[in-house]
Protein backbone atom coordinates (compact mmCIF):
# COMPACT_ATOMS: atom_id res chain seq x y z
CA UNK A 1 -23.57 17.04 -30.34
CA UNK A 2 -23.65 16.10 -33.97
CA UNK A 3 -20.63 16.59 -36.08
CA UNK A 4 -21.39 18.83 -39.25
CA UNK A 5 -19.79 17.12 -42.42
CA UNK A 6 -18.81 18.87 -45.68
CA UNK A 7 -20.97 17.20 -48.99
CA UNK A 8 -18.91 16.35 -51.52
CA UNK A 9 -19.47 16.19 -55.37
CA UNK A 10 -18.71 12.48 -56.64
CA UNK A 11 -16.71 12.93 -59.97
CA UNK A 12 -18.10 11.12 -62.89
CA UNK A 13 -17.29 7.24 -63.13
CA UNK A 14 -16.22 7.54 -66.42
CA UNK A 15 -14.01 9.87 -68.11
CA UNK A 16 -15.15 13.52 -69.51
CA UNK A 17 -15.56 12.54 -73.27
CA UNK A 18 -13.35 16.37 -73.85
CA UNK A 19 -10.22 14.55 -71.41
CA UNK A 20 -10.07 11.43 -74.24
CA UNK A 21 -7.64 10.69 -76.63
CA UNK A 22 -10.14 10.00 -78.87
CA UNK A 23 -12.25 13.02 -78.64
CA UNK A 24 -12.66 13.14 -82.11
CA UNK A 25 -14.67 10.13 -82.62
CA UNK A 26 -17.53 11.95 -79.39
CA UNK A 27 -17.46 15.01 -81.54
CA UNK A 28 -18.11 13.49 -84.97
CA UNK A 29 -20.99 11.46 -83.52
CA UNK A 30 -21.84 14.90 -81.87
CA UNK A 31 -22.42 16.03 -85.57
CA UNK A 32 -23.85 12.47 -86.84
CA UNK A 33 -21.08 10.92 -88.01
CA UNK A 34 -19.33 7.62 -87.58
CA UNK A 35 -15.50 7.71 -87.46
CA UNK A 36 -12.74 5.38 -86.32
CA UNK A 37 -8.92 4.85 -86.79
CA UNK A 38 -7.36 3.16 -89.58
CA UNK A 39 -3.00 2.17 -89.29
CA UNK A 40 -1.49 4.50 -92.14
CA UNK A 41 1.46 1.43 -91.44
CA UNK A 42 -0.24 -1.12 -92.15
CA UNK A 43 -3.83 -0.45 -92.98
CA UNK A 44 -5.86 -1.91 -90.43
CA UNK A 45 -8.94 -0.14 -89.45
CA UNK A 46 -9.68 -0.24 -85.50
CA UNK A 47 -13.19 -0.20 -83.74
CA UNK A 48 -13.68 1.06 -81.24
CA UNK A 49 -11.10 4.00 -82.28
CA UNK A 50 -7.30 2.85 -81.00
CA UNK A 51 -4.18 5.18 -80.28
CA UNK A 52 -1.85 2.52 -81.55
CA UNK A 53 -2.57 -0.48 -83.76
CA UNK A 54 -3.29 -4.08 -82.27
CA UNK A 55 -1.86 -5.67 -85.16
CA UNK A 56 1.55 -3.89 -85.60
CA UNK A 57 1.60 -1.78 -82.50
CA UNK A 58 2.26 1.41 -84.69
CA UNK A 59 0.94 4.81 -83.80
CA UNK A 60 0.54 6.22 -86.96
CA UNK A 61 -3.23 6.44 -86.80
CA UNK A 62 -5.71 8.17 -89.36
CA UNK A 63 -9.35 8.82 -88.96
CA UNK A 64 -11.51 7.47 -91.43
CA UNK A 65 -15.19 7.80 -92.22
CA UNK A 66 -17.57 4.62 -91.55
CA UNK A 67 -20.50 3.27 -93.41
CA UNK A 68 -24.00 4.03 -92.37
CA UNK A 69 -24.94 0.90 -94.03
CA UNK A 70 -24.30 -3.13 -93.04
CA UNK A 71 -26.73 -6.05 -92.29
CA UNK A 72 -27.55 -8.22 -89.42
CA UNK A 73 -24.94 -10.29 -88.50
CA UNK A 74 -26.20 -11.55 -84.70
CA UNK A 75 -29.01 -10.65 -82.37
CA UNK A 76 -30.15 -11.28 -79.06
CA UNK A 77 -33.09 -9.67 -77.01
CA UNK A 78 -31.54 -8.69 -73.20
CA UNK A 79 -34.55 -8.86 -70.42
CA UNK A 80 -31.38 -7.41 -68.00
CA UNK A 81 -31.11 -3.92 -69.42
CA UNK A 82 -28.79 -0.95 -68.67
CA UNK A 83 -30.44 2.07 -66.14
CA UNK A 84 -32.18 4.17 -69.34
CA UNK A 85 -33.51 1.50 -70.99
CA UNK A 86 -37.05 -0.57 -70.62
CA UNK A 87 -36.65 -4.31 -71.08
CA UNK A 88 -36.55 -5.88 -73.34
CA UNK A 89 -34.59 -4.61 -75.97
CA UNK A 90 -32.58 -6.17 -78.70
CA UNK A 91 -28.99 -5.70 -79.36
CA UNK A 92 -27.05 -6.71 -82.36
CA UNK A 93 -23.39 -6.96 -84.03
CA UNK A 94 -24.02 -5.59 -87.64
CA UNK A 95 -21.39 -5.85 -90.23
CA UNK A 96 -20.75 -2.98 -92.12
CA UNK A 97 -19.77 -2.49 -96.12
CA UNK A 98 -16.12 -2.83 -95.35
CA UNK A 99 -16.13 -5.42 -92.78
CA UNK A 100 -16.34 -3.74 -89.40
CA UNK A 101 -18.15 -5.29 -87.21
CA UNK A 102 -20.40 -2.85 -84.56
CA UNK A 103 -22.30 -3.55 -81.20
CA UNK A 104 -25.34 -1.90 -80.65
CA UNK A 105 -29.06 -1.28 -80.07
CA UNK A 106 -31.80 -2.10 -82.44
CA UNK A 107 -34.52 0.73 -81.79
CA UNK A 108 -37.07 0.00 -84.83
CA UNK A 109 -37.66 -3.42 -84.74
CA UNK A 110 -38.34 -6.41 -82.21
CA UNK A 111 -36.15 -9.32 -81.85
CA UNK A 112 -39.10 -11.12 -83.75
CA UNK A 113 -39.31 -8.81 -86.54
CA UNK A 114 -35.30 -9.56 -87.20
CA UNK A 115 -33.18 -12.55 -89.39
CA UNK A 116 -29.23 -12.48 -90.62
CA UNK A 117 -28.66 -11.10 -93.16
CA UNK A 118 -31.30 -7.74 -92.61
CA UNK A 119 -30.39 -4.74 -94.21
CA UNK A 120 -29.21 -2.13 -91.16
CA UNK A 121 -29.10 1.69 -91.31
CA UNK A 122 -26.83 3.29 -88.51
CA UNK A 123 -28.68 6.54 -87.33
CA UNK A 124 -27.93 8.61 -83.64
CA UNK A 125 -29.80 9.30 -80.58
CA UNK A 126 -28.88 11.17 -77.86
CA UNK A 127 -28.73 8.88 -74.86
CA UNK A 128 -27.64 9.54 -71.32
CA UNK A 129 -24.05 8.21 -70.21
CA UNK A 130 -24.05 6.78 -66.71
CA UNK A 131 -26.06 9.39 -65.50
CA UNK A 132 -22.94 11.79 -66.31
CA UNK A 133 -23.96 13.85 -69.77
CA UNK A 134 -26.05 13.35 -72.57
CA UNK A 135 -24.25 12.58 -75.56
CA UNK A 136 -25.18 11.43 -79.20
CA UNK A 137 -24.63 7.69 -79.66
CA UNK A 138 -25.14 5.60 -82.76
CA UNK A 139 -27.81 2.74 -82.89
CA UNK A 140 -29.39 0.38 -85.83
CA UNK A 141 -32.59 0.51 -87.78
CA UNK A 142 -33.95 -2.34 -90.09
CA UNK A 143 -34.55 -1.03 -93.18
């Protein structure tokens, strides 16, 4: 006789964006807009958005706007892609007006169509996260 078994959801593999401590940066880019933390101690801003400084470990933490403007600063075309995406695409680091630097996906232009130095606009898509929620991400145009 075969033994009935009980199905069990599987939990997300990465943490509900709401249960974050930086839940404020997944609702600005909700709205289209790029935030981050900058150290009210001493002034260093902090990408991907921190809790407490890396430089002097404070946790006096503001969030500050980010440009929507930077240019090219490296590029690479992946053939190995993430589940969601069609190979090949082209990533990039982009450098923005005040010196943070970004990783991301370049969704208007090829990795042939690209050189340092290229003007980038930051823009959002909505892209699926691990196959747990859709969520608005940012990603790079060439102007």
């Amino acid at each position: 006789m075969e033994e009935e078994r009980e199905i069990m959801e599987v939990p997300p593999r990465y943490p509900n964006f709401e249960q974050t401590a930086i839940k404020e940066f997944w609702d600005a880019l909700e709205n289209e807009k790029l935030i981050t933390t900058r150290c009210e101690s001493c002034g260093k801003i902090e990408f991907p958005p921190k809790i407490i400084c890396t430089s002097c470990y404070s946790d006096d933490m503001e969030w500050v706007d980010l440009p929507l403007q930077g240019k090219l600063y490296s590029f690479a075309e992946m053939f190995a892609v993430p589940s969601g995406f069609n190979p090949p695409i082209t990533v990039a680091v982009v450098e923005l007006e005040n010196g943070v630097r970004l990783f991301g996906h370049v969704i208007n232009a090829s990795y042939d169509e690209l050189k340092v130095g290229d003007d980038i606009e930051i823009t959002f898509e909505e892209m699926n996260w691990f196959d747990y929620k859709k969520h608005k991400y940012f990603v790079f145009k060439k102007k």
